[in-house]
Protein backbone atom coordinates (compact mmCIF):
# COMPACT_ATOMS: atom_id res chain seq x y z
CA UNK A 1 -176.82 -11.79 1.74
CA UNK A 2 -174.75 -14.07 3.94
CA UNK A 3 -171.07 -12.02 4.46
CA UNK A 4 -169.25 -14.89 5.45
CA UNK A 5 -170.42 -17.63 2.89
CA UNK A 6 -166.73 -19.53 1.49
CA UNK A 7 -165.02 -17.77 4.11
CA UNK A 8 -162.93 -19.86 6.09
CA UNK A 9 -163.08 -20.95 9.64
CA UNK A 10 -166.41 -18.48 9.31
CA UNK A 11 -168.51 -21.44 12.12
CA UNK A 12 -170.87 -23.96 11.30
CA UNK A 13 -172.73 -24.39 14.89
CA UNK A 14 -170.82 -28.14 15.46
CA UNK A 15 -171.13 -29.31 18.98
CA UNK A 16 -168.30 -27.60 21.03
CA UNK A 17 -168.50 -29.69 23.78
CA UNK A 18 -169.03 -27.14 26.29
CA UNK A 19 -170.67 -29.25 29.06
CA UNK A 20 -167.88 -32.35 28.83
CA UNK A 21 -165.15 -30.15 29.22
CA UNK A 22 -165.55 -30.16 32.95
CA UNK A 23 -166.12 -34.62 33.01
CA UNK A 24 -162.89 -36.26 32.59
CA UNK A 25 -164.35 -39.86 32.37
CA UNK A 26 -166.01 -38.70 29.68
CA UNK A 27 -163.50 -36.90 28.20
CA UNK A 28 -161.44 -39.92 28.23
CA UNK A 29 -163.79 -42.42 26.78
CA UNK A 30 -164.03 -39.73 24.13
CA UNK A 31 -160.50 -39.74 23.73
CA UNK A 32 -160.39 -43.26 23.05
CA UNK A 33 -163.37 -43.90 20.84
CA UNK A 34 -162.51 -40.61 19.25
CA UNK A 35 -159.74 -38.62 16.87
CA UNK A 36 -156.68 -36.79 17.84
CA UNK A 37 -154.80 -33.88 15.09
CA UNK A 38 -151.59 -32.86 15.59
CA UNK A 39 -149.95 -30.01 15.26
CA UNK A 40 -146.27 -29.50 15.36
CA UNK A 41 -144.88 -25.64 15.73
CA UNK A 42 -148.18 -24.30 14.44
CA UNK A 43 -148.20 -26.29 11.63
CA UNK A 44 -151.35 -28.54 11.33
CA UNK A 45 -151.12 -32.20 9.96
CA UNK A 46 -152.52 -33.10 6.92
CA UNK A 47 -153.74 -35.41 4.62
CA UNK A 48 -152.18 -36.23 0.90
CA UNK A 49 -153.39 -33.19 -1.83
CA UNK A 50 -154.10 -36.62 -3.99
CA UNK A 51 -156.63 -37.89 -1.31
CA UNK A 52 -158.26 -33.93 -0.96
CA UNK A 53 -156.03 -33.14 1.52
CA UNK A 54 -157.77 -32.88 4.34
CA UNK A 55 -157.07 -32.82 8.36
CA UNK A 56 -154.55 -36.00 8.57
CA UNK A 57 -156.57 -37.80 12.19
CA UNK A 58 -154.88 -39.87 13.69
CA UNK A 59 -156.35 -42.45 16.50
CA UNK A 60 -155.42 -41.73 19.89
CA UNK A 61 -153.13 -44.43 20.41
CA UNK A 62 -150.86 -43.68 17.26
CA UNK A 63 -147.03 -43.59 17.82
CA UNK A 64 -146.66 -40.05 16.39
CA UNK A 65 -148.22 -39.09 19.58
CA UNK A 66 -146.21 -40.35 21.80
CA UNK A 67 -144.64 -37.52 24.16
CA UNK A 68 -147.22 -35.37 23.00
CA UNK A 69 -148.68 -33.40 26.62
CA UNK A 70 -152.64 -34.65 27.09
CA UNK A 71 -154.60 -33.55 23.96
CA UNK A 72 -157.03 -30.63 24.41
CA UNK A 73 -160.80 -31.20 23.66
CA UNK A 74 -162.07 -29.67 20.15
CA UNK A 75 -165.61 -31.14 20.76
CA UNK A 76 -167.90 -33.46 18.81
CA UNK A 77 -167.43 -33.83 15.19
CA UNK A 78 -169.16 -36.43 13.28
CA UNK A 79 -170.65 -37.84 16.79
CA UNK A 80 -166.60 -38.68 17.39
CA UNK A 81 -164.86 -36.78 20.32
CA UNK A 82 -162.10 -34.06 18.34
CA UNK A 83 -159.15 -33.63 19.80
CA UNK A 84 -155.90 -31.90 19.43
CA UNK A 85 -152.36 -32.51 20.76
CA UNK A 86 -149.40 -30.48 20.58
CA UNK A 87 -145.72 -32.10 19.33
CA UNK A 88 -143.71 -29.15 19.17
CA UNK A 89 -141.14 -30.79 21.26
CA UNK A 90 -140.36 -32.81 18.23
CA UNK A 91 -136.85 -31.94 16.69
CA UNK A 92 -136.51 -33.59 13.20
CA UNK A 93 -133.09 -35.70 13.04
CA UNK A 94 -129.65 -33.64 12.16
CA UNK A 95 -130.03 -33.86 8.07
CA UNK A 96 -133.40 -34.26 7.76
CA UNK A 97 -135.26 -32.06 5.62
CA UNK A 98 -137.15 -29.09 7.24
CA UNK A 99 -139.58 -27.35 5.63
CA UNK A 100 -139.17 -23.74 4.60
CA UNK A 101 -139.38 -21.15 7.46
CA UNK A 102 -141.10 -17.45 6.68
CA UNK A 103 -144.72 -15.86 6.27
CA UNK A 104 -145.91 -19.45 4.73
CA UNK A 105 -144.14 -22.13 6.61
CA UNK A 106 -143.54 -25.33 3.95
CA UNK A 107 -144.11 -28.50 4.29
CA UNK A 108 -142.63 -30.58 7.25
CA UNK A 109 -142.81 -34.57 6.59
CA UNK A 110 -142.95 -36.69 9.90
CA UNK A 111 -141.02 -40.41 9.89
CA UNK A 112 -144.35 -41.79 12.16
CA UNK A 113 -146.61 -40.55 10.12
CA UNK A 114 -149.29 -42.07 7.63
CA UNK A 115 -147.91 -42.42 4.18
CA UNK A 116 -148.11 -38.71 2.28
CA UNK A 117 -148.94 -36.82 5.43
CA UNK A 118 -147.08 -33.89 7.13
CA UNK A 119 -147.48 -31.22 8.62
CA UNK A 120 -148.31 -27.82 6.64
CA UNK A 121 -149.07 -24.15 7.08
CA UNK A 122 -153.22 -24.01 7.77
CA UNK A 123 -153.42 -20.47 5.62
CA UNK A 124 -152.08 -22.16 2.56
CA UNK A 125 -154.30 -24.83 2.98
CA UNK A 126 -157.54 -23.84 4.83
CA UNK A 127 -159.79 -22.75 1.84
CA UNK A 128 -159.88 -26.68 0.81
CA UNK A 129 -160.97 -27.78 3.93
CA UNK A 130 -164.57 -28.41 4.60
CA UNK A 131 -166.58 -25.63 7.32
CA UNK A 132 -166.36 -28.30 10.18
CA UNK A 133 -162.66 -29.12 9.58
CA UNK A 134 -161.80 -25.30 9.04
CA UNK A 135 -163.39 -24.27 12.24
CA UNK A 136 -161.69 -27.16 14.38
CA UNK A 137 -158.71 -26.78 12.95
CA UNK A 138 -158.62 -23.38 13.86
CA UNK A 139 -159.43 -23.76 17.60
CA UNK A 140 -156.88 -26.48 17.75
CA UNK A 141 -154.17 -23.65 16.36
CA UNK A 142 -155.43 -20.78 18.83
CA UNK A 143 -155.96 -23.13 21.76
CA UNK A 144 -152.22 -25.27 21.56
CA UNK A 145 -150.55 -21.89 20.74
CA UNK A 146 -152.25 -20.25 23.86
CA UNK A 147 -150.96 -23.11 26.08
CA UNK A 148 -147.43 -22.68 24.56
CA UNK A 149 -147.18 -18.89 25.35
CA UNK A 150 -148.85 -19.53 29.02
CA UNK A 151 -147.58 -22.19 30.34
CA UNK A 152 -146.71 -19.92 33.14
CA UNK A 153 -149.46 -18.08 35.83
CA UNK A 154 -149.45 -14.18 35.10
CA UNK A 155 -150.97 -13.59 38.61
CA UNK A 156 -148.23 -15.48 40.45
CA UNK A 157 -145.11 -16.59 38.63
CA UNK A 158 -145.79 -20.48 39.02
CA UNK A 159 -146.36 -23.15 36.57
CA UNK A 160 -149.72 -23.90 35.84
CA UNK A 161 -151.99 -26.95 34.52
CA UNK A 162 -154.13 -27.61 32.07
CA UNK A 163 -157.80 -28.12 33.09
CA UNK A 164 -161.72 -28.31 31.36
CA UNK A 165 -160.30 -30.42 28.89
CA UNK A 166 -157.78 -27.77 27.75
CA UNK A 167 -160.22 -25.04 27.80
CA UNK A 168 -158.25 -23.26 31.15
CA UNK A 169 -154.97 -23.18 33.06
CA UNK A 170 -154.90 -23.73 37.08
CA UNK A 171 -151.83 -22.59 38.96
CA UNK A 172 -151.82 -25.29 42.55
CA UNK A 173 -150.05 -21.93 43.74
CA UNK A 174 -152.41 -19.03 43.89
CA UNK A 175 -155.78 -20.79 43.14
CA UNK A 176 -156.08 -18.79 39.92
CA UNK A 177 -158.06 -20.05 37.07
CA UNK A 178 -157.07 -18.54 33.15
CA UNK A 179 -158.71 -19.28 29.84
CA UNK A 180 -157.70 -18.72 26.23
CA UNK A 181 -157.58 -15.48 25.17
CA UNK A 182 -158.82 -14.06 21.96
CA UNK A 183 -157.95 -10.46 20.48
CA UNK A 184 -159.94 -8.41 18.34
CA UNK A 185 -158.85 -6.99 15.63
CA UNK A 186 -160.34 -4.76 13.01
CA UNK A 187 -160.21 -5.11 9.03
CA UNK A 188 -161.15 -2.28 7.32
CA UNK A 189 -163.08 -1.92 3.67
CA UNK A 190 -162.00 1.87 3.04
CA UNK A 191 -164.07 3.39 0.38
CA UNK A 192 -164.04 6.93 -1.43
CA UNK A 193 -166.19 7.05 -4.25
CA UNK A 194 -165.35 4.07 -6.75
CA UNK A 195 -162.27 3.24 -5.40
CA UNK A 196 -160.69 1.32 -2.41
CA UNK A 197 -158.09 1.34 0.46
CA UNK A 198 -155.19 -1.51 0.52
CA UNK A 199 -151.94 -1.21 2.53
CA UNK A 200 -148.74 -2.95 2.34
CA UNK A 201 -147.01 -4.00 6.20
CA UNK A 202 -143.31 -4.16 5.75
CA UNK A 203 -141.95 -7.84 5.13
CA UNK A 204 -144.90 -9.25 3.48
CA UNK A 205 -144.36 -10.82 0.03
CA UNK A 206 -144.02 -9.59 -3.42
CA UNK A 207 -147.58 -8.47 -4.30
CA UNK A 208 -149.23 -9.40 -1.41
CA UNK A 209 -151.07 -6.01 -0.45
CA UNK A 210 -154.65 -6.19 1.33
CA UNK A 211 -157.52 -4.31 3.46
CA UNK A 212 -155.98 -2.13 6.36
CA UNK A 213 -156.17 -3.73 10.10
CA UNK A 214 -155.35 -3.40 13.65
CA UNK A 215 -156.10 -4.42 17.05
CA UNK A 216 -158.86 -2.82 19.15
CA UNK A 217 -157.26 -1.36 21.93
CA UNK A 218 -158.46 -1.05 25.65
CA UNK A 219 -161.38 1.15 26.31
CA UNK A 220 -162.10 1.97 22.69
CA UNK A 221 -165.25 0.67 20.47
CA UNK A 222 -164.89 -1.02 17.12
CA UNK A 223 -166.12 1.84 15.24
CA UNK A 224 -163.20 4.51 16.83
CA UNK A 225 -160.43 1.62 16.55
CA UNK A 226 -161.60 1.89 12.70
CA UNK A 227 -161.15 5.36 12.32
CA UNK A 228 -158.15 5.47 14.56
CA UNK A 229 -156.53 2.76 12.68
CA UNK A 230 -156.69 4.14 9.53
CA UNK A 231 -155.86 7.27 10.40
CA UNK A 232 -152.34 6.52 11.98
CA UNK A 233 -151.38 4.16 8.78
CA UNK A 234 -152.37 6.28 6.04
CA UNK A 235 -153.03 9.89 7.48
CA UNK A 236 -157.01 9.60 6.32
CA UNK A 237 -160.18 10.29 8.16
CA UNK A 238 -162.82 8.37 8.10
CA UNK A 239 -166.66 8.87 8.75
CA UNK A 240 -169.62 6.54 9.68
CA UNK A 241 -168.65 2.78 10.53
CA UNK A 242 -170.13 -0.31 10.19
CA UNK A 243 -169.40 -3.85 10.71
CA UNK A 244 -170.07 -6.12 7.82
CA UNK A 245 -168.26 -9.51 9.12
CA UNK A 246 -166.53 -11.47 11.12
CA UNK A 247 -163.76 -14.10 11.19
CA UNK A 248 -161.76 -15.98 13.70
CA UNK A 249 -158.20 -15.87 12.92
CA UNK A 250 -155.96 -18.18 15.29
CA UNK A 251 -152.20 -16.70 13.95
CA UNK A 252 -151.93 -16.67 16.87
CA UNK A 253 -155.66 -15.93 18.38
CA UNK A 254 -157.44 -13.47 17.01
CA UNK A 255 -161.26 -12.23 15.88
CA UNK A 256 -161.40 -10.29 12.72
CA UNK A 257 -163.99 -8.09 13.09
CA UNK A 258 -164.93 -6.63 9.40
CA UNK A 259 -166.06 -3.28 8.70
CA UNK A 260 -166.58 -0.90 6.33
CA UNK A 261 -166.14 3.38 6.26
CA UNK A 262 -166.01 5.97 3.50
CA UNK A 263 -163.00 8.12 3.59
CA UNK A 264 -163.16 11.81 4.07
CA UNK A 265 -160.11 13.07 2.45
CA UNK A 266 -158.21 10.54 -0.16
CA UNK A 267 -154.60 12.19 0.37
CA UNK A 268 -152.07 8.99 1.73
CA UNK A 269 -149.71 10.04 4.72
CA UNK A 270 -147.74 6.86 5.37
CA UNK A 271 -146.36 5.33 8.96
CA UNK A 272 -143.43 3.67 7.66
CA UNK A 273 -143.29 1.58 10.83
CA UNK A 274 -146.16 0.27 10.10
CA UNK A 275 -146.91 0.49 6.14
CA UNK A 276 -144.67 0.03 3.44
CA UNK A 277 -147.00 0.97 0.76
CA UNK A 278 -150.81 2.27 0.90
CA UNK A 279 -152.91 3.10 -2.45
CA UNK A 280 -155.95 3.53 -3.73
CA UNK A 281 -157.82 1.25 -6.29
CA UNK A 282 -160.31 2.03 -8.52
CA UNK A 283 -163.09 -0.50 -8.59
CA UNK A 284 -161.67 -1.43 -12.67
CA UNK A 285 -157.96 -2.20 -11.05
CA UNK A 286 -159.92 -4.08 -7.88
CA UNK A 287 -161.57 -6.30 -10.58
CA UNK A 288 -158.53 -7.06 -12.21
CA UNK A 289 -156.95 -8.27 -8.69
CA UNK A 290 -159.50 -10.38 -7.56
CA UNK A 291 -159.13 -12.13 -10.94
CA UNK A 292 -155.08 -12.63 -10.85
CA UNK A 293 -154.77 -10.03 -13.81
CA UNK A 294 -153.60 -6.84 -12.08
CA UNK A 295 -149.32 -6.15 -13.04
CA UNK A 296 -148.52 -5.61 -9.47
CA UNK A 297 -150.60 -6.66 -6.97
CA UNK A 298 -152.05 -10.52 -6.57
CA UNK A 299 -155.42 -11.24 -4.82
CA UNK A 300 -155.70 -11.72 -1.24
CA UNK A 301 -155.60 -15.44 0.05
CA UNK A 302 -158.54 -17.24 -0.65
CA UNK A 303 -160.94 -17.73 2.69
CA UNK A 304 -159.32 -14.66 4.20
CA UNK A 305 -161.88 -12.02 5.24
CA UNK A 306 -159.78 -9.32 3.56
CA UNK A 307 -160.83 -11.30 -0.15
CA UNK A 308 -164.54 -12.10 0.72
CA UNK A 309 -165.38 -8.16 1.73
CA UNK A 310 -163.69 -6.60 -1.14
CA UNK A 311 -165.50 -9.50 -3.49
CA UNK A 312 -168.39 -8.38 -1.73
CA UNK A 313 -167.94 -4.43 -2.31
CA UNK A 314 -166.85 -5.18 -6.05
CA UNK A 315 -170.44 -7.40 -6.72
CA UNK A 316 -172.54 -4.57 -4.99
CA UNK A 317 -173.56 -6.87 -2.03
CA UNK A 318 -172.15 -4.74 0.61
CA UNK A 319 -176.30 -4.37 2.03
């Protein structure tokens, strides 16, 4: 049983590039012959929903570009160069329309742009995409958004530069060399019995509840950050762990690692900073859920790890 089959941005072993990150005439013939997406804000560009709504490419040389800093290298796609480039300093014109702001960012139209594209939030849109253009569009996300954020050496104070085809930061100042970072995080299938774990965090929307999570911290193993984790949201111990899954998640860069643990005790002790609701479903109310019946509580976003392990649990794959 394959865990991550329909999951999205799950890897599909395309050509990364690796060794033409550090050859800029290649990198620039690439370039040329190659594909460019942008992304404005964290918001990818897309194609029109009527033509399937796919990645909107755009050719190097394109206008909406212009301005852009020098597009970072995605790797091979198709045998074409994949690249990304980064127009958050674009302002849209006083009385323009801007697309909605909040957990799901809207839709923001571009006046450069191919008829019927814009750009759009990648989690409302990432289950339609195909592996390849889930996966690239999801190192172009974490890699812009990690050159946003450190634009700046940490060792030093200076301003650094991209390098490797966007794959590293330089700072002329200390000699130091950075590269993207990526955090793990775990996601946690909590079982007792025949019923399951989901939490609420505090600001989410109406009905939106899913598996319990949290980052790994220094100088702790997956299986204690589990156990830890689930403990200081809900008050419940956990025993054995094991990891089921995994799923890069670039909002802004991190690696869901998926697990899953029985529960010891089944009593709920809330954090309120970091819960606003925790409860336990029995695998009848789980079923009704996942298929958009349940009164109160609406199934978790299709391609999200969170949906595919409790699918999983609920069809007895779990292994």
């Amino acid at each position: 049983m394959k865990m991550t089959a329909g999951m999205a941005f799950a890897g599909t072993g395309r050509d990364r590039g690796h060794a033409l990150r550090s050859d800029p005439a290649a990198l620039a013939a690439l370039l040329e012959a190659g594909r460019v997406l942008a992304l404005w804000r964290g918001r990818v560009l897309f194609a029109p929903e009527d033509g399937g709504g796919g990645l909107g490419w755009l050719p190097a040389g394109h206008p909406l570009l212009e301005g852009a800093p020098s597009p970072v290298f995605l790797g091979l796609l198709e045998g074409q160069g994949a690249f990304a480039a980064d127009l958050s300093h674009w302002r849209p014109e006083e009385g323009a329309p801007v697309g909605e702001s909040g957990f799901d960012q809207g839709w923001q139209p571009h006046p450069l742009a191919p008829p019927g594209h814009g750009f759009g939030e990648l989690r409302q849109r990432m289950a339609v995409l195909s592996p390849d253009e889930a996966e690239i569009a999801a190192t172009a996300r974490a890699l812009l958004e990690w050159h946003r954020s450190h634009a700046f050496c940490p060792s030093c104070g200076a301003r650094s530069a991209a390098g490797g085809g966007g794959w590293n930061r330089r700072c002329p100042t200390c000699q130091a060399v950075h590269f993207p970072r990526t955090d793990p995080v775990v996601i946690m299938l909590v079982t007792r019995g025949n019923s399951v774990l989901l939490g609420r965090s505090p600001g989410w929307p109406e009905g939106m509840y899913s598996l319990l999570a949290g980052f790994v911290e220094p100088g702790e193993t997956v299986e204690a950050a589990v156990r830890r984790e689930v403990h200081e949201e809900t008050g419940i111990s956990c025993g054995a762990v094991r990891y089921l899954a995994s799923q890069p998640w670039p909002f802004p860069a991190s690696l869901m690692l998926g697990c899953a643990t029985e529960a010891l005790d089944a009593r709920i002790t809330l954090d309120p900073v970091e819960l606003e609701d925790a409860l336990w479903l029995t695998r009848e109310e789980a079923v009704e859920v996942a298929a958009g019946r349940h009164p109160r509580i609406r199934p978790p976003r299709e391609g999200a790890i969170a949906r595919h392990l409790l699918e999983n649990w609920l069809a007895d794959r779990m292994g």
